[in-house]
Protein backbone atom coordinates (compact mmCIF):
# COMPACT_ATOMS: atom_id res chain seq x y z
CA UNK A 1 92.67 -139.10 -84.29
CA UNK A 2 92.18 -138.99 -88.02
CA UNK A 3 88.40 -138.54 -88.97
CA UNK A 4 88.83 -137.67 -92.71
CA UNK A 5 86.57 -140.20 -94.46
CA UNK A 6 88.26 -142.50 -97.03
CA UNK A 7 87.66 -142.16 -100.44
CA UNK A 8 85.57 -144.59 -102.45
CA UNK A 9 88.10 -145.95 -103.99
CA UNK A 10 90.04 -146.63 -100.32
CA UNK A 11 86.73 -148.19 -99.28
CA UNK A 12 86.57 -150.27 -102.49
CA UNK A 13 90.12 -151.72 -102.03
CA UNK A 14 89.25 -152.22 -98.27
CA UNK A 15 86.31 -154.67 -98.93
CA UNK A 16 88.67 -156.36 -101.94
CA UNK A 17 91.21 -157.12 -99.10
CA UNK A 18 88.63 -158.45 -96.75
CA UNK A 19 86.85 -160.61 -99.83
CA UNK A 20 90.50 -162.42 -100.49
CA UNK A 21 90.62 -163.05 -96.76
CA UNK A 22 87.29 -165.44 -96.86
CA UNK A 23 88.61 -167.37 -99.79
CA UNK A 24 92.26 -167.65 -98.88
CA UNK A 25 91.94 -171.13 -96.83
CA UNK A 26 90.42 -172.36 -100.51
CA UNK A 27 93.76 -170.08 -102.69
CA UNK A 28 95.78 -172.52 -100.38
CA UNK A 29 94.76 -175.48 -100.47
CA UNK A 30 93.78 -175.59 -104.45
CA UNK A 31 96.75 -175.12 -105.31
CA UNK A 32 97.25 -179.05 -103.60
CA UNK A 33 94.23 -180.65 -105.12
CA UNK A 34 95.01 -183.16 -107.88
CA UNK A 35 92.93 -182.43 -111.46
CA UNK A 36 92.83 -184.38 -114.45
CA UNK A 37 94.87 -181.76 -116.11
CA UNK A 38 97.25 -181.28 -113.40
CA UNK A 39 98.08 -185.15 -113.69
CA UNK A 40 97.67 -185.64 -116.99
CA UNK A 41 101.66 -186.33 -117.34
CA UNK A 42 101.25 -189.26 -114.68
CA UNK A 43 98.10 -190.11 -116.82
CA UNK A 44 100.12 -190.32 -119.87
CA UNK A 45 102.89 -192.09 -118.71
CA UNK A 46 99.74 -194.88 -116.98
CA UNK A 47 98.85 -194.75 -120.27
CA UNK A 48 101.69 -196.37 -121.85
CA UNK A 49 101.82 -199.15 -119.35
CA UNK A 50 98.19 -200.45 -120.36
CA UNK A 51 98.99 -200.25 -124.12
CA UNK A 52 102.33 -202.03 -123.88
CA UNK A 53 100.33 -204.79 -121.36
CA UNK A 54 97.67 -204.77 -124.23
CA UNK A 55 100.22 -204.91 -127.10
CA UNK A 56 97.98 -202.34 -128.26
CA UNK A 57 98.42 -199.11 -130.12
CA UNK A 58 97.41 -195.09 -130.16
CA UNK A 59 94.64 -196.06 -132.44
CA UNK A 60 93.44 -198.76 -130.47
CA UNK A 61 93.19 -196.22 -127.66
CA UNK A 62 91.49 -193.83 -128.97
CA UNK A 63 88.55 -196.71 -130.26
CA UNK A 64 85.44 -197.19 -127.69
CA UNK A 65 84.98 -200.78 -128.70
CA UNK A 66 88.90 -201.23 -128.00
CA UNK A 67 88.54 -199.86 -124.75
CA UNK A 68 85.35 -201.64 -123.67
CA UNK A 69 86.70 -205.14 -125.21
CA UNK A 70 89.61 -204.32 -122.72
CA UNK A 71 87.42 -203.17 -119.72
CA UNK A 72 89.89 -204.81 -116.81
CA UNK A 73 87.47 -207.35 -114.54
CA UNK A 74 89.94 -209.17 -112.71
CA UNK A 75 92.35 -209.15 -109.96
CA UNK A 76 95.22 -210.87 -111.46
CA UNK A 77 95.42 -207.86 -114.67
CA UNK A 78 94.86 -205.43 -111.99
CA UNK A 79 98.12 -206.78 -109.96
CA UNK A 80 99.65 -206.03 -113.61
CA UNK A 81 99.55 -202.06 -112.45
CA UNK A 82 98.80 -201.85 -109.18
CA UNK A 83 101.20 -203.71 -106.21
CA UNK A 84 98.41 -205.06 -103.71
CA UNK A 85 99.41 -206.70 -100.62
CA UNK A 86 98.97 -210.42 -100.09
CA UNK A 87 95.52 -209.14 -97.58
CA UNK A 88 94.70 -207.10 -100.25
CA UNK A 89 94.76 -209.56 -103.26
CA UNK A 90 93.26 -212.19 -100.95
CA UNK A 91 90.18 -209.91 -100.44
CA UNK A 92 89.95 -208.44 -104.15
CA UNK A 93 89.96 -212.32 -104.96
CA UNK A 94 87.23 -212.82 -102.47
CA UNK A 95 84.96 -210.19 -103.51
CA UNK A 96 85.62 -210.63 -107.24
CA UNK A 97 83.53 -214.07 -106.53
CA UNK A 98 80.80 -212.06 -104.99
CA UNK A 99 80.34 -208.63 -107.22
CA UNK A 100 80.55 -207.49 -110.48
CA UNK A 101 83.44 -204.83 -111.18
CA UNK A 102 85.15 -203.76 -114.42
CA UNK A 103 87.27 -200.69 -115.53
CA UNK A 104 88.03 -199.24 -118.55
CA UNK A 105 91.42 -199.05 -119.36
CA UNK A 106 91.29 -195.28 -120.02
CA UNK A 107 89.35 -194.78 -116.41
CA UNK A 108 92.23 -197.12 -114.63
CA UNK A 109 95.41 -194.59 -116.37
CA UNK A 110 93.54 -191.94 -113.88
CA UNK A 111 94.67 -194.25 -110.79
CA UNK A 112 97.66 -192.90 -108.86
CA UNK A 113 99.01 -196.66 -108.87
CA UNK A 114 101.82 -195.37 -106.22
CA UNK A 115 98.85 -194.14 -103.96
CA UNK A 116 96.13 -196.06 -104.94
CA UNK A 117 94.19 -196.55 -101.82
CA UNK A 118 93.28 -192.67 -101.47
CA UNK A 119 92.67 -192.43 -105.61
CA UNK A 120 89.19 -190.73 -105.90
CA UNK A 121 89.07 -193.07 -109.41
CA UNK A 122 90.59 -196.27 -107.63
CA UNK A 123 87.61 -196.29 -104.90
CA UNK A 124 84.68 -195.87 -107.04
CA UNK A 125 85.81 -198.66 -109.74
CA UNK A 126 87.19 -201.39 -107.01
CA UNK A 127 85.36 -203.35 -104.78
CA UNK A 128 86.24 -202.53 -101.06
CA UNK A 129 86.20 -205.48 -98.37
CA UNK A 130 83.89 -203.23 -96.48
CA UNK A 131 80.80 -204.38 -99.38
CA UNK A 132 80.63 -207.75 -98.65
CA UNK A 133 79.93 -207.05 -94.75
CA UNK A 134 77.53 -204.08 -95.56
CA UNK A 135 74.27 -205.00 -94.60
CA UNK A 136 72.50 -201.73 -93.98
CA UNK A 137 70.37 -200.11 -96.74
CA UNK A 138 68.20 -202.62 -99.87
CA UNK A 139 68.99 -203.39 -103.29
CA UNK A 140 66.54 -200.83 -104.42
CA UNK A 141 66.31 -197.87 -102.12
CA UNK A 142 64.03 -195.86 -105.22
CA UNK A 143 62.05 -198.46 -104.80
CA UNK A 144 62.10 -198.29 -109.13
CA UNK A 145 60.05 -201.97 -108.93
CA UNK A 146 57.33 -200.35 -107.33
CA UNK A 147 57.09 -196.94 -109.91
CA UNK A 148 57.37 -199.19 -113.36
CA UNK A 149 53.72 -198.66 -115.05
CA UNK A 150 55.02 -200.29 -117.66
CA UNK A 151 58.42 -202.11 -119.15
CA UNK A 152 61.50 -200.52 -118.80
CA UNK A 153 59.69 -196.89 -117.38
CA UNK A 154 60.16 -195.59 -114.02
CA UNK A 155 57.81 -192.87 -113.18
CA UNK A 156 58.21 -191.11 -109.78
CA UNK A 157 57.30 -187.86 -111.14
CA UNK A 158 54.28 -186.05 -112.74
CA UNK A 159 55.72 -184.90 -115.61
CA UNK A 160 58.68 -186.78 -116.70
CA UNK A 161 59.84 -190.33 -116.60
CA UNK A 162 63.42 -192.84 -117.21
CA UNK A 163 63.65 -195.49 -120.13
CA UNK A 164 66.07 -198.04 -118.64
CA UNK A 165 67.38 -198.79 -121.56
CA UNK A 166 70.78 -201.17 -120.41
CA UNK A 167 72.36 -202.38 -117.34
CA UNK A 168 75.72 -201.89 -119.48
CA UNK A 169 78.57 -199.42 -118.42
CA UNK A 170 82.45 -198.83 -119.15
CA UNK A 171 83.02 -199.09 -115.28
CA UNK A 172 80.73 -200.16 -112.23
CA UNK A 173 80.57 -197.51 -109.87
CA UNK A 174 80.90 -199.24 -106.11
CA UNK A 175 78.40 -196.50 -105.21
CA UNK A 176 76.00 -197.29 -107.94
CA UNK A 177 72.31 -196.86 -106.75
CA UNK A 178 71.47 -199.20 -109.61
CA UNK A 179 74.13 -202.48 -108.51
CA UNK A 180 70.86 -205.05 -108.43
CA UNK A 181 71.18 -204.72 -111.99
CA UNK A 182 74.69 -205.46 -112.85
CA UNK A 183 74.45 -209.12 -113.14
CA UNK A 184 76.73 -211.24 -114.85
CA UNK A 185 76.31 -210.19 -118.48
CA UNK A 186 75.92 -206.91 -120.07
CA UNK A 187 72.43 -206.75 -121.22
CA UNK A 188 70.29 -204.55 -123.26
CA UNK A 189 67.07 -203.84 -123.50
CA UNK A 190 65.07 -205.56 -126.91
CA UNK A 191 63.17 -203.41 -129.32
CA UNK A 192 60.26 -204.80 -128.34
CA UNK A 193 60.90 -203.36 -124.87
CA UNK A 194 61.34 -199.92 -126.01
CA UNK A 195 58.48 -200.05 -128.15
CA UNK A 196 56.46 -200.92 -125.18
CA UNK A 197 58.28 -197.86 -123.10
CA UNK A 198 57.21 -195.72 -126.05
CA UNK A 199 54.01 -196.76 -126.13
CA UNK A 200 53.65 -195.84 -122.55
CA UNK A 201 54.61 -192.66 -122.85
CA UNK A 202 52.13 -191.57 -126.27
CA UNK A 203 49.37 -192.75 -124.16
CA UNK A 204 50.64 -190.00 -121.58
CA UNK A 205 50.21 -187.00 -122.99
CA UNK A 206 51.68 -185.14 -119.45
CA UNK A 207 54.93 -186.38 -120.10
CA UNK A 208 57.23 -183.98 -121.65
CA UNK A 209 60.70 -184.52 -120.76
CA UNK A 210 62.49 -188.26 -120.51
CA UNK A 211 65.48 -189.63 -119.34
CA UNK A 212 66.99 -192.40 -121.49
CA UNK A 213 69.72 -193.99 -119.17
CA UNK A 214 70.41 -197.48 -117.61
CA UNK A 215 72.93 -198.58 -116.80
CA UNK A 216 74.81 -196.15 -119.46
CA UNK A 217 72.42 -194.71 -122.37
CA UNK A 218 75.50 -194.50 -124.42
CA UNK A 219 76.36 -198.33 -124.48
CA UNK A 220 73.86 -198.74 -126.95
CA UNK A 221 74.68 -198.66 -130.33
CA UNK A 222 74.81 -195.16 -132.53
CA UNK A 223 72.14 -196.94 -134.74
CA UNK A 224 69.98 -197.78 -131.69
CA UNK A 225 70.56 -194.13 -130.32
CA UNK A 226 69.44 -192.62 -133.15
CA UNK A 227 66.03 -194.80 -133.78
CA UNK A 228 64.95 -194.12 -129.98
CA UNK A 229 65.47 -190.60 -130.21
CA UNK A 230 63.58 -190.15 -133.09
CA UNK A 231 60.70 -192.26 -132.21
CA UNK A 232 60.38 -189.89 -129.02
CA UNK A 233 60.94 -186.90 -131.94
CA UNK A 234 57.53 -187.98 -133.28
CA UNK A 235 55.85 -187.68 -130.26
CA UNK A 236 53.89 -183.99 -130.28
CA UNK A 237 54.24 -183.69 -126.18
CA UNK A 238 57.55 -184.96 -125.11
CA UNK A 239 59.49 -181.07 -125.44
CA UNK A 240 62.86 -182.61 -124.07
CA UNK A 241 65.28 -185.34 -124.19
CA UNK A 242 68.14 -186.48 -121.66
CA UNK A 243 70.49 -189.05 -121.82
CA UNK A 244 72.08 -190.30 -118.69
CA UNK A 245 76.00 -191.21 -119.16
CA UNK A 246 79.50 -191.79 -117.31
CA UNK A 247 81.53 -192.14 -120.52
CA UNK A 248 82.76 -188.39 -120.07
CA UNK A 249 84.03 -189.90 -117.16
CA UNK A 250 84.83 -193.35 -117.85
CA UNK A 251 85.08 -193.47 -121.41
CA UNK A 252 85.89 -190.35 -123.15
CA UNK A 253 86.30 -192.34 -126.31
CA UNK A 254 82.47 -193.18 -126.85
CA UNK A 255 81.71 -189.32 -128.00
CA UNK A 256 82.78 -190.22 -131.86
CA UNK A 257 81.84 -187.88 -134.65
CA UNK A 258 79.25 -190.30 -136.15
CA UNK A 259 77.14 -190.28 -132.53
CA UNK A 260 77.43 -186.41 -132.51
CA UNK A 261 76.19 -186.23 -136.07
CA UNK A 262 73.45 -188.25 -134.33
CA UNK A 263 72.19 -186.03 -131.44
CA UNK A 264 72.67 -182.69 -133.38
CA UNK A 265 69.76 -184.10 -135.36
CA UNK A 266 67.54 -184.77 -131.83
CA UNK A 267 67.36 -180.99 -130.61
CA UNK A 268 66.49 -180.08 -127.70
CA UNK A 269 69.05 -182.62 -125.97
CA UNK A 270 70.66 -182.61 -122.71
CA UNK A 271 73.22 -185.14 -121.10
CA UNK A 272 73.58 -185.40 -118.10
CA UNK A 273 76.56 -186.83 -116.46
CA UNK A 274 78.67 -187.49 -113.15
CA UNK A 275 81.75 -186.09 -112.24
CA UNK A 276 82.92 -187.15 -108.69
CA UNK A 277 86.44 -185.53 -108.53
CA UNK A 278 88.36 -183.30 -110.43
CA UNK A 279 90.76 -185.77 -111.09
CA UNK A 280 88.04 -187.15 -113.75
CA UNK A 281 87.88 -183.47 -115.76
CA UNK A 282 91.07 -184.53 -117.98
CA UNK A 283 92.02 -183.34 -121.68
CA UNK A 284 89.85 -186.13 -122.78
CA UNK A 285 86.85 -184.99 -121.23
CA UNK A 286 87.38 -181.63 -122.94
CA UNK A 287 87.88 -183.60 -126.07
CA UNK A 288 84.91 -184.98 -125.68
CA UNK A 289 82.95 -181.84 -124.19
CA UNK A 290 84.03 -179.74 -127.28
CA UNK A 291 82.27 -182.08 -129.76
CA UNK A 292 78.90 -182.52 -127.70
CA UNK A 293 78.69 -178.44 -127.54
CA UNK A 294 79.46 -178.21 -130.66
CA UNK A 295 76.76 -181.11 -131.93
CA UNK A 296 74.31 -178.47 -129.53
CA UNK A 297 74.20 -180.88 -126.50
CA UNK A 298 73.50 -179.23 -123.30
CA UNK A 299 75.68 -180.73 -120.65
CA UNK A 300 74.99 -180.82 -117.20
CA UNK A 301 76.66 -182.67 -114.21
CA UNK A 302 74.77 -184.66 -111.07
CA UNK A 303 77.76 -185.42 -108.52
CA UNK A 304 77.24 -187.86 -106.01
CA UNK A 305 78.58 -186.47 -102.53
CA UNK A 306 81.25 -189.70 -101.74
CA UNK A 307 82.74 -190.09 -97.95
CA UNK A 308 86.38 -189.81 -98.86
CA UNK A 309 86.08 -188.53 -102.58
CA UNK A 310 84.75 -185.40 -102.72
CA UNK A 311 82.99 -184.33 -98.89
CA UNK A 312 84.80 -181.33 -98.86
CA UNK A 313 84.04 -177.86 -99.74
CA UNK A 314 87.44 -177.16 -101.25
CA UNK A 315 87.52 -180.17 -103.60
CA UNK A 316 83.51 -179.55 -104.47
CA UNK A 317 84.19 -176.05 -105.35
CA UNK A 318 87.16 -177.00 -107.24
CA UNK A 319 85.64 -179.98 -109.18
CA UNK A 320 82.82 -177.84 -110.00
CA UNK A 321 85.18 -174.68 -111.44
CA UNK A 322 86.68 -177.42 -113.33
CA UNK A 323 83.65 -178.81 -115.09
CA UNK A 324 82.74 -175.14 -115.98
CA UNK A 325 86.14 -175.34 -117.83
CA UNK A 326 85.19 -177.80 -120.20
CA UNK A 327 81.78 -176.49 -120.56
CA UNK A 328 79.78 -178.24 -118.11
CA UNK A 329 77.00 -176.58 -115.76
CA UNK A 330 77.17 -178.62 -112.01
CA UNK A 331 73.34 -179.50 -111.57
CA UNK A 332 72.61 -181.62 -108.55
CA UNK A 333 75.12 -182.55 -105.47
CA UNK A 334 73.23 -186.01 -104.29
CA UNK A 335 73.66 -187.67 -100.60
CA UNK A 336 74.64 -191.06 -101.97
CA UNK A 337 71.79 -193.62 -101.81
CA UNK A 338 70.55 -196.14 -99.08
CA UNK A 339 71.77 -199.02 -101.41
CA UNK A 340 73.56 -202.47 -99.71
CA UNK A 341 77.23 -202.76 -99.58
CA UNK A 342 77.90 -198.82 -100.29
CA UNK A 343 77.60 -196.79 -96.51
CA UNK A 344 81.00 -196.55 -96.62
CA UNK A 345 80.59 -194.06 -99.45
CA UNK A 346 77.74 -192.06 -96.88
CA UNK A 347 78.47 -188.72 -95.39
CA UNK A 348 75.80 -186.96 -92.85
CA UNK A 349 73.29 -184.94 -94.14
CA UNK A 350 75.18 -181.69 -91.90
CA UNK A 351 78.14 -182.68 -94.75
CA UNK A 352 76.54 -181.83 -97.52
CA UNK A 353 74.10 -178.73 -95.87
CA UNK A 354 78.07 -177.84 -94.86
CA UNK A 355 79.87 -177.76 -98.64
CA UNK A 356 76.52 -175.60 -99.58
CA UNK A 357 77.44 -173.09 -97.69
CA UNK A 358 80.95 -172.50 -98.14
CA UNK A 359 79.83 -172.81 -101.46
CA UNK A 360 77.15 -169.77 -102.23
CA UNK A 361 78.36 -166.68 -101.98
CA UNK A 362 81.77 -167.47 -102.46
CA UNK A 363 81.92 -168.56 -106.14
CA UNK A 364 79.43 -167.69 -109.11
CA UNK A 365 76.29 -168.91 -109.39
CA UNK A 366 77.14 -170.61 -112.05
CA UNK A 367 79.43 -173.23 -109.91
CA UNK A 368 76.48 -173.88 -107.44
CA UNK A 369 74.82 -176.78 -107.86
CA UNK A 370 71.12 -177.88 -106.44
């Protein structure tokens, strides 16, 4: 028997070999997990279906207004791009008359249109049969009617409130804990609202950090932006701002250089967002990532833990390496909400403990979200 003791650098590459071993189930089955980048060739080529559908151009493209003008709402473009079945058109007809959907054009090039039905992008923007039999869970599980001391506020916590500011977004999210407010027409709030919001909050001098989001914060107009965020400026004892937003998902296009002129001039600012799958961090989104850093936004991301989507600890981890990429720090993992027509988005609350703990310890701290 050999009993000479190994040298510390045999001991060091002994616990490197056993370190690979507890990540190699993840080494193999990245390497199959679709990203924005990875797919960005099928995105392209999407890309070039919608604009030729659209008689539209590069330029058009790249122009927010363009691409919310051209939001997709019904079944019949839809069929344009993706082949549904004659069930499946039947139902998409059927629940078109019941709830509101849309999709930017930019968010529907993500869609695998071969494989649509398992498309992470596909079953958060469509309605699915299984909504219009839901009825588990309320229209407002937050119970946000019941914590509004005043206009558009919701207050559930000491220190910091929300300014609803729009019920508006580039694309409805089926899992949206928000859908009692999607309505018919895109709506924002009046002036006279916020004022009332703002007044709220000077009379509170415990408030210190708010959340301007909706709806999508960044629906509203750069002009209207930059008046709200400097009214809250003025106000001695509100330290921080936030602004909630999807179009980093959704609509890449909306981060222009005239709104980042905007919020550099609003420090301290955060945004936070919601990344669902890594299929959403595209070239884009970096695009778009780039200019908010640069403006001095800090961006963080809130995922929403999706049956189907992203309830697994290889795609969580890998979404959340991704958004690190691009310069975004993962902030939350939520269990989706108790909200009507969505439980087939719900995992079990074991799901979610689960992902957490493949997740610390075996990535940086960095990728671990709350």
């Amino acid at each position: 028997m050999n009993d000479k003791k190994l040298s510390n650098r045999e001991l060091a590459l002994e616990r490197a070999r056993v370190l690979k071993a507890t990540i190699q189930e993840y080494l193999d089955c990245e390497k199959e997990i679709e990203t924005g980048f990875r797919m960005h060739e099928r995105s392209q080529v999407n890309k070039e279906k919608i604009l030729n559908y659209f008689n539209a151009s590069n330029e058009d493209w790249n122009n927010w207004g363009w691409q919310m003008k051209n939001r997709i709402s019904d079944p019949g473009t839809l069929a344009h791009f993706i082949s549904f079945n004659e069930q499946e058109m039947e139902e998409l007809n059927i629940l078109s008359k019941q709830f509101r959907w849309a999709i930017s054009p930019y968010y529907l090039s993500l869609i695998d249109f071969s494989n649509y039905r398992n498309s992470p992008v596909f079953m958060q923007a469509v309605p699915d049969i299984r909504e219009a039999f839901d009825e588990s869970g309320s229209s407002d599980p937050m119970a946000e009617t019941q914590t509004n001391p005043a206009s558009t506020i919701t207050r559930r916590y000491p220190d910091r409130l929300i300014i609803n500011v729009t019920n508006q977004c580039a694309m409805y999210c089926r899992h949206c804990q928000r859908r009692r407010n999607f309505g018919e027409k895109d709506r924002h709030v009046t002036r006279q609202e916020m004022e009332e919001s703002l007044a709220y909050i000077r009379d509170n001098e415990e408030i210190r950090d708010v959340l301007i989001t909706g709806g999508d914060a960044l629906m509203l107009s750069d002009n209207t932006i930059d008046w709200l965020l400097g009214e809250l400026d003025k106000i001695e004892h509100v330290e921080i701002k936030r602004l909630g937003t999807r179009t980093l998902v959704t609509l890449p296009q909306r981060i222009t250089d005239s709104l980042c002129e905007i919020l550099e001039k609003h420090a301290p600012l955060y945004i936070n967002t919601q990344f669902n799958s890594p299929m959403e961090v595209t070239p884009e989104a970096k695009e778009a990532c780039d200019k908010l850093v640069k403006a001095g936004v800090l961006l963080g991301n809130q995922a929403v833990l999706l049956k189907g989507i992203n309830d697994n600890e290889h795609i969580m981890k890998k979404l959340n390496h991704e958004l690190l990429k691009i310069r975004i720090r993962p902030y939350y993992i939520f269990h989706a909400k108790e909200v009507k027509g969505t439980s087939h988005f719900k995992t079990r609350i074991e799901t979610g403990i689960s992902i957490m703990e493949k997740l610390r310890g075996y990535t940086s701290g960095l990728a671990i979200p709350t």
